[in-house]
Protein backbone atom coordinates (compact mmCIF):
# COMPACT_ATOMS: atom_id res chain seq x y z
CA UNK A 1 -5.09 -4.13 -1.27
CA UNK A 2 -4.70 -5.58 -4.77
CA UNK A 3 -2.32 -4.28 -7.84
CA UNK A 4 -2.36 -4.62 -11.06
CA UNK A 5 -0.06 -3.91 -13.87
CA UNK A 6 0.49 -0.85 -15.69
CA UNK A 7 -0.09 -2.31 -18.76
CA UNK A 8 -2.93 -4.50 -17.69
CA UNK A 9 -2.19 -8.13 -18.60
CA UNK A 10 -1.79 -9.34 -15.24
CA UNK A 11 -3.69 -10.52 -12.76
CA UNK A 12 -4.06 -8.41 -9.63
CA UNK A 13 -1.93 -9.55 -6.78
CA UNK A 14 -1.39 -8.99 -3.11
CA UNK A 15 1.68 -6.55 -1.58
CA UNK A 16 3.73 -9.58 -0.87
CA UNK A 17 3.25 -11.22 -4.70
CA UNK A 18 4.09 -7.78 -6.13
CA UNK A 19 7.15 -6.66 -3.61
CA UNK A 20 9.01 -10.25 -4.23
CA UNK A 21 8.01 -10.29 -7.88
CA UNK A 22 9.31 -6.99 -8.70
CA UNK A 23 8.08 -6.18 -12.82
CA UNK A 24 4.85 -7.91 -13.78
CA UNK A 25 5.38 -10.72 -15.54
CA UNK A 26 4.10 -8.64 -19.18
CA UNK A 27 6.78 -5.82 -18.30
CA UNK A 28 4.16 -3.24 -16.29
CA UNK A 29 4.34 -1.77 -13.18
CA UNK A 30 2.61 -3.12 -10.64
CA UNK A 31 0.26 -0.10 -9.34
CA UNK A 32 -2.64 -0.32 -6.73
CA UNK A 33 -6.15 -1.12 -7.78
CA UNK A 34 -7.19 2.48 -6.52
CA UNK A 35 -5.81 5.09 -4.01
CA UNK A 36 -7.22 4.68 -0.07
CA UNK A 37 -8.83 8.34 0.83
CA UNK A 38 -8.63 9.81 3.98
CA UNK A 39 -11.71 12.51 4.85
CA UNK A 40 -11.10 15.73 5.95
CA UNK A 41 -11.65 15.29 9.51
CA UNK A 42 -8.93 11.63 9.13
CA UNK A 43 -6.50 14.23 7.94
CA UNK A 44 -6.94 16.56 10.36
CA UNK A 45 -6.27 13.82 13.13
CA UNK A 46 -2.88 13.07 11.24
CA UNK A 47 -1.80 16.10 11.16
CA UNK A 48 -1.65 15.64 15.35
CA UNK A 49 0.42 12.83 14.76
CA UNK A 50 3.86 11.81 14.92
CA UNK A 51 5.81 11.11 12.11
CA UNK A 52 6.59 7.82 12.25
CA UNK A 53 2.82 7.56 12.94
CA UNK A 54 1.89 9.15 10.45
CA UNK A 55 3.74 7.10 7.87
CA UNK A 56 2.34 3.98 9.71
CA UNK A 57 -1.49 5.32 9.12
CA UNK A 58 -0.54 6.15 4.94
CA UNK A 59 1.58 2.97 4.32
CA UNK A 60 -1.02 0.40 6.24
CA UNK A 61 -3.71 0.31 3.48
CA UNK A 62 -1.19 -0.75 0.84
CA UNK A 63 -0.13 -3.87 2.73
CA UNK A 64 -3.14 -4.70 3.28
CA UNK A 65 -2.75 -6.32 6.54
CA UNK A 66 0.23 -8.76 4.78
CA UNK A 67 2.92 -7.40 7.57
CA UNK A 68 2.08 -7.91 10.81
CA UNK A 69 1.00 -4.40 12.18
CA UNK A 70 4.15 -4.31 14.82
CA UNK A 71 6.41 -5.19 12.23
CA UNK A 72 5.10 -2.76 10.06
CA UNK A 73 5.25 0.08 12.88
CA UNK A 74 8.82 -1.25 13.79
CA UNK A 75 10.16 -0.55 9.90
């Protein structure tokens, strides 16, 4: 997943750039290109979930594969 900046003079970035960068470099927020949505049926399959599962399953599209998926299950 890419983000950009809240005030849109930055170049979008990956979760790593963003989480060591902090503020964009024109004084935005970094935000995500757009949200991931889940279908009604997806939802209904977390909802049989665990939580730490379930926080796994939201979190994963927003790294965007830049944590290795144990490490990312282990936080």
């Amino acid at each position: 997943m890419k983000y950009i900046s809240t005030r849109q003079n930055s170049i979008s970035l990956g979760f790593e750039d963003i989480l060591l960068q902090g503020l964009a470099p024109d004084g935005g927020l970094y935000i995500p290109e757009f949200l991931p949505k889940f279908s009604p049926s997806q939802m209904r399959d977390m909802a049989k979930l665990s939580y730490a599962d379930l926080v796994y399953k939201i979190i994963h599209p927003f790294v965007g594969g830049e944590i290795p998926d144990a490490d990312l299950k282990n936080i």
